[in-house]
C-alpha atoms as a PDB file:
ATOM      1  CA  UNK A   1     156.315 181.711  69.135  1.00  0.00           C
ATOM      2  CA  UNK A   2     157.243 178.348  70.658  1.00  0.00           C
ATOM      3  CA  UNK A   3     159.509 176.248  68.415  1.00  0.00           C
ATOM      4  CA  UNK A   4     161.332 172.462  68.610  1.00  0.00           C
ATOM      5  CA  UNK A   5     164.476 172.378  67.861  1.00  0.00           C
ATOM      6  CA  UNK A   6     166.908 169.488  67.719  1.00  0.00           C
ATOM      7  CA  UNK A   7     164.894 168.015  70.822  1.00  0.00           C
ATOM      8  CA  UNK A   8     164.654 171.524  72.675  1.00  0.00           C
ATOM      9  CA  UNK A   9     161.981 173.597  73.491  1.00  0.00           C
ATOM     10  CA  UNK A  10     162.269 177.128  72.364  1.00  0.00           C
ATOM     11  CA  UNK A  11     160.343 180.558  72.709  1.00  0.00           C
ATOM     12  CA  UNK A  12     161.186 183.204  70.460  1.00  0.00           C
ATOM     13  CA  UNK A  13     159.444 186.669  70.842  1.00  0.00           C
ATOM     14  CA  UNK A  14     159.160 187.489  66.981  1.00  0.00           C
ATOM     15  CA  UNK A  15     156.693 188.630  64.498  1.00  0.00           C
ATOM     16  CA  UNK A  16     155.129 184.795  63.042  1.00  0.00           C
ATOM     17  CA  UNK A  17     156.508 185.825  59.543  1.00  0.00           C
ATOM     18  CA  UNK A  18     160.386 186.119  60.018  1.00  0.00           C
ATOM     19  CA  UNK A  19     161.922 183.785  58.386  1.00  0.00           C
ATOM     20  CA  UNK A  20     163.057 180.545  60.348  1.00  0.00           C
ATOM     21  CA  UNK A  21     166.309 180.821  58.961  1.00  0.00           C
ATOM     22  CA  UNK A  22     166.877 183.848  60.967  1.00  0.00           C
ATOM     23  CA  UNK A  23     165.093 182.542  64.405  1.00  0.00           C
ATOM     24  CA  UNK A  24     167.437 179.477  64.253  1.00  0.00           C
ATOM     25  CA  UNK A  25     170.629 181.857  63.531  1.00  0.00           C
ATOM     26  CA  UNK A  26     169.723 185.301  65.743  1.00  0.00           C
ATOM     27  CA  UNK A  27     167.357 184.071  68.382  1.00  0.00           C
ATOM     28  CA  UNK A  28     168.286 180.100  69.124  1.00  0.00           C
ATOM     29  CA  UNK A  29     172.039 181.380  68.309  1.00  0.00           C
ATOM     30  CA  UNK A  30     172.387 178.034  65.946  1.00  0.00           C
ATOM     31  CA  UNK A  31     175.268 178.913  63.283  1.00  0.00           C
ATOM     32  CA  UNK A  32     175.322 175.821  61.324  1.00  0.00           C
ATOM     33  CA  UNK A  33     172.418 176.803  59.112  1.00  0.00           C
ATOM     34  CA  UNK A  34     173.578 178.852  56.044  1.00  0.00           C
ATOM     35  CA  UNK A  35     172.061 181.947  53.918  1.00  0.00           C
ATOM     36  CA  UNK A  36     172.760 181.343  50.874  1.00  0.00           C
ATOM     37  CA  UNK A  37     169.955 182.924  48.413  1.00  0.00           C
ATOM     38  CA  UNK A  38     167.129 184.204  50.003  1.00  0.00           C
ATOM     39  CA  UNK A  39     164.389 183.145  47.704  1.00  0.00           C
ATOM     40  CA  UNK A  40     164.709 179.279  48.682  1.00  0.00           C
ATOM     41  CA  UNK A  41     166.603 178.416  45.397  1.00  0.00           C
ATOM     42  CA  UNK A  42     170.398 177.194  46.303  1.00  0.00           C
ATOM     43  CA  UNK A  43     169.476 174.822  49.489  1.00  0.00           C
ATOM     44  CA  UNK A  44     172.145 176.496  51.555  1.00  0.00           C
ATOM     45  CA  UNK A  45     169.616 176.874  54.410  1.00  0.00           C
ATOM     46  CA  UNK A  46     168.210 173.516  54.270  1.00  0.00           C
ATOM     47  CA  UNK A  47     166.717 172.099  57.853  1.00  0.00           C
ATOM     48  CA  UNK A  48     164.177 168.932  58.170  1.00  0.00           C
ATOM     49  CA  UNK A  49     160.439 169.963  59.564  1.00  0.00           C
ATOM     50  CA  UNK A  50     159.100 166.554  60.547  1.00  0.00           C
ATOM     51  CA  UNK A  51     161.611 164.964  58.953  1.00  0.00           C
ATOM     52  CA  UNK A  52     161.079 166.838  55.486  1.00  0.00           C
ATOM     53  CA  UNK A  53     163.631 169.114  54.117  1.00  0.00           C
ATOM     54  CA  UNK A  54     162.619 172.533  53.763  1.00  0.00           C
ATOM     55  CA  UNK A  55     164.460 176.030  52.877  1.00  0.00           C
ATOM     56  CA  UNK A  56     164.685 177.948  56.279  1.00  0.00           C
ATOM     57  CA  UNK A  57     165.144 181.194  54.560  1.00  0.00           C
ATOM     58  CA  UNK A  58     161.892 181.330  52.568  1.00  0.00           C
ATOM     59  CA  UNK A  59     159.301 179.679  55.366  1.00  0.00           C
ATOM     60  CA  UNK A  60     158.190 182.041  58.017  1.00  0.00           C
ATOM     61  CA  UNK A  61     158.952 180.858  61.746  1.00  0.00           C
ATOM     62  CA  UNK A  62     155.054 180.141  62.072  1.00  0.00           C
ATOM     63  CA  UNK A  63     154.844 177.676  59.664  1.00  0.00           C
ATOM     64  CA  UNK A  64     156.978 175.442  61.455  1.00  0.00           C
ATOM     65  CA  UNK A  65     154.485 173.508  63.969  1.00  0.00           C
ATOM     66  CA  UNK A  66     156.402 169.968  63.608  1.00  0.00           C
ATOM     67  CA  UNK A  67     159.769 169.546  65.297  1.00  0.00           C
ATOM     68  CA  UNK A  68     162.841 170.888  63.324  1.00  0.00           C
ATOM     69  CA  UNK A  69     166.205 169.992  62.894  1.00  0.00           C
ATOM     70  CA  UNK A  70     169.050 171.443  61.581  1.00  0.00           C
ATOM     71  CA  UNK A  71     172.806 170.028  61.104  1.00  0.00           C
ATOM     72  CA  UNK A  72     173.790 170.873  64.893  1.00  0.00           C
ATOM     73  CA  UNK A  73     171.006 168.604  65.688  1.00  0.00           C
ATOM     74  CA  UNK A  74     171.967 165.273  63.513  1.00  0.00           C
ATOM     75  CA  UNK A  75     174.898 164.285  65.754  1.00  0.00           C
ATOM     76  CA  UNK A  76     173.528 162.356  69.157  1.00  0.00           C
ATOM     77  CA  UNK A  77     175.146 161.221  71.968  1.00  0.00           C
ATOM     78  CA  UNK A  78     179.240 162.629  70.258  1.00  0.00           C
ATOM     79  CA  UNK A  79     178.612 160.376  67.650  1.00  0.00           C
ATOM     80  CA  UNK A  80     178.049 161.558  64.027  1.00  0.00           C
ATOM     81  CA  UNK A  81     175.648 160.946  62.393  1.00  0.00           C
ATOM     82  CA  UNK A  82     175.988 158.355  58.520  1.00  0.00           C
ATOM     83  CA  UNK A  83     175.965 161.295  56.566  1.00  0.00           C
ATOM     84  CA  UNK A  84     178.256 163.228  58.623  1.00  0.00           C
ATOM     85  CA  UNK A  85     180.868 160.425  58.698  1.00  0.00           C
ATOM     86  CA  UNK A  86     180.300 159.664  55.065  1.00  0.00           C
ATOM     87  CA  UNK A  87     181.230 163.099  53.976  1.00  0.00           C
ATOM     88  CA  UNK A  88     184.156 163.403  56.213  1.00  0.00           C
ATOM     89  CA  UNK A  89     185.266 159.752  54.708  1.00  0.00           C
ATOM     90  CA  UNK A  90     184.541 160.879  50.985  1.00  0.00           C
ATOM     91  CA  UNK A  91     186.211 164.576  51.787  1.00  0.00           C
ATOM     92  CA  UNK A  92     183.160 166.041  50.116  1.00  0.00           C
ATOM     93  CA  UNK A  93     183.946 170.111  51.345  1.00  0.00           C
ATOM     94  CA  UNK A  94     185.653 172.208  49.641  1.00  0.00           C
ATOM     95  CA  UNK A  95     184.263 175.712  50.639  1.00  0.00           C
ATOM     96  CA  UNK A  96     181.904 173.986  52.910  1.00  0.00           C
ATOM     97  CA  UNK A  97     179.472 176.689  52.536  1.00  0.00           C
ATOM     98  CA  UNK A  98     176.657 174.425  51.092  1.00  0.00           C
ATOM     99  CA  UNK A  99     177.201 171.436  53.035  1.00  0.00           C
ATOM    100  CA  UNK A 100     174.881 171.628  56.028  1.00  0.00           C
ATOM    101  CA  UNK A 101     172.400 171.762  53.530  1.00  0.00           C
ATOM    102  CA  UNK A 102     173.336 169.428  51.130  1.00  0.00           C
ATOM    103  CA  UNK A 103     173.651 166.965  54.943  1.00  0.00           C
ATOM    104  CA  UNK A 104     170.217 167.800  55.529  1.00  0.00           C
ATOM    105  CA  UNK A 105     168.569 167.186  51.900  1.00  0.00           C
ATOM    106  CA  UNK A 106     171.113 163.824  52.287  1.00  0.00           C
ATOM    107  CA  UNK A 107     169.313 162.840  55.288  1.00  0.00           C
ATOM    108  CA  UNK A 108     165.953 163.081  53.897  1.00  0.00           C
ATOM    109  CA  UNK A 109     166.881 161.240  51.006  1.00  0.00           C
ATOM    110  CA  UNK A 110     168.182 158.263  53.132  1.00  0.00           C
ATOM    111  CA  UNK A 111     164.804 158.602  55.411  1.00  0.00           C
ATOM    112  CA  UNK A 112     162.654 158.018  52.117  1.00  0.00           C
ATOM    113  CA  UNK A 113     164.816 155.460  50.387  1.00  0.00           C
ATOM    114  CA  UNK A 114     167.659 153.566  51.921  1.00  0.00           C
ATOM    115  CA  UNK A 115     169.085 152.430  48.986  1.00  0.00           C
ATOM    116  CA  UNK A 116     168.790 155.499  46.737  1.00  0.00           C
ATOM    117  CA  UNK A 117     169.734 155.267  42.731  1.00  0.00           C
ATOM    118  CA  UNK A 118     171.518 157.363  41.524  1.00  0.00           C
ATOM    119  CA  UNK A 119     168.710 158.959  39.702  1.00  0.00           C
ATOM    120  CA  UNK A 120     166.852 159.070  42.894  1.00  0.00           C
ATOM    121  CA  UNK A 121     170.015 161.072  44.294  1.00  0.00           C
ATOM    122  CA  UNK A 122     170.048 163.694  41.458  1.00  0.00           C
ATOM    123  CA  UNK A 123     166.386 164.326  41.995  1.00  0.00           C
ATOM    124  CA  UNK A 124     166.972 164.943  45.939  1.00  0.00           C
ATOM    125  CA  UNK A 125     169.607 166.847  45.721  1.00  0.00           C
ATOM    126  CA  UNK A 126     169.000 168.833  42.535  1.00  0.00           C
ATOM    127  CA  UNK A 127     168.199 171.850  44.552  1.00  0.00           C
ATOM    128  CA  UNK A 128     171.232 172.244  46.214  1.00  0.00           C
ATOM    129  CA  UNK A 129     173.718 173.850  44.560  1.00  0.00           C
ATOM    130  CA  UNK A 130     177.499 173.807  45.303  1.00  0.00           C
ATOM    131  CA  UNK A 131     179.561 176.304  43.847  1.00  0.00           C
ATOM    132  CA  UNK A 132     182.536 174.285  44.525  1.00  0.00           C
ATOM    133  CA  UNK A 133     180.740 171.206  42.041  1.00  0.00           C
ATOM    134  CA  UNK A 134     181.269 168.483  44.271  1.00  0.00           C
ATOM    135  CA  UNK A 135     178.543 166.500  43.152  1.00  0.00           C
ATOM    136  CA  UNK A 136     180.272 163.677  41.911  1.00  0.00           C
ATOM    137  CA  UNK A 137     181.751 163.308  45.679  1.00  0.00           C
ATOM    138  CA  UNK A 138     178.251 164.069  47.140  1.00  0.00           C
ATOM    139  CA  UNK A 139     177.014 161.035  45.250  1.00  0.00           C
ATOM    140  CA  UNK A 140     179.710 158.807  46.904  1.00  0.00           C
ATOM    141  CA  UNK A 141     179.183 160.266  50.226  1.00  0.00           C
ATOM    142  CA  UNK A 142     175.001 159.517  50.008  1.00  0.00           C
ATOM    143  CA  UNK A 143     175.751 156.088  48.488  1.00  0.00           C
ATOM    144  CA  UNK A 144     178.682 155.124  51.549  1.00  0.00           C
ATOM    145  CA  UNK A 145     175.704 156.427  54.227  1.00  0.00           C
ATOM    146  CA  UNK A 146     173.536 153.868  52.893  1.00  0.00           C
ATOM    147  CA  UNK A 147     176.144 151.547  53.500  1.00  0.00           C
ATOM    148  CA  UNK A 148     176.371 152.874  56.995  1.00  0.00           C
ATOM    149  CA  UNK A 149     172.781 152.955  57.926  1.00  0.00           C
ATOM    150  CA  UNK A 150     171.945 149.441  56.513  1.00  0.00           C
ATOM    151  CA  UNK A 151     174.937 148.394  58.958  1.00  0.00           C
ATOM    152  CA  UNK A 152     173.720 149.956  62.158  1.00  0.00           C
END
């Protein structure tokens, strides 16, 4: 099975319906993508195929023909990406567990509208949870990336 990731080329010798959650963890050895659920529903696992955010842990390894990304891959060149630095600069973490995906469904969002409502934001993110409930600081963080991209 050959595989993008984050700009790389990747062959992974694996039956086409594993779960690209666990090719990116066990086989390309990248960490940053959570298991959260296992049936798709808390967003822990969240990467970008083509640019659209999808749940790693319930699409088999086959389906992913465009390039995929996952949180290790939004940082270029040492320099972090909006979202990244927004979160850091809002604090948003408290476990952390949920946050690469609740990056990656951020990212997405600010790919399909760069100046998101807040009703827009609550849609996007809706299927992430966060045990922690730092929504209200997940909100900030999207809405200071805006203010970052529309800078750079």
């Amino acid at each position: 099975m050959d595989l993008s990731v984050n700009g790389k080329s990747f062959s992974a010798d694996v039956e086409p319906d594993m779960p690209l959650l666990w090719v990116l963890r066990d086989v390309v050895g990248l960490k940053g993508t959570k298991y959260g659920c296992g049936v798709g529903a808390c967003g822990a696992c969240t990467v970008l195929i083509g640019g659209n955010p999808v749940r790693s842990c319930s699409i088999p390894v086959s389906a992913a023909k465009d390039p995929v990304t996952t949180i290790e891959g939004l940082s270029q060149d040492g320099k972090l990406h909006a979202v990244q630095q927004a979160w850091i600069e809002e604090q948003v973490p408290q476990c952390g567990y949920c946050q690469s995906g609740q990056i990656m469904s951020a990212v997405a969002l600010l790919a399909a509208k760069s100046r998101p409502t807040d009703e827009d934001i609550n849609a996007s993110m809706a299927g992430n949870l966060c045990r922690c409930g730092t929504y209200p600081r997940i909100r900030t963080a999207i809405k200071l990336a805006s203010r970052l991209l529309a800078r750079s």
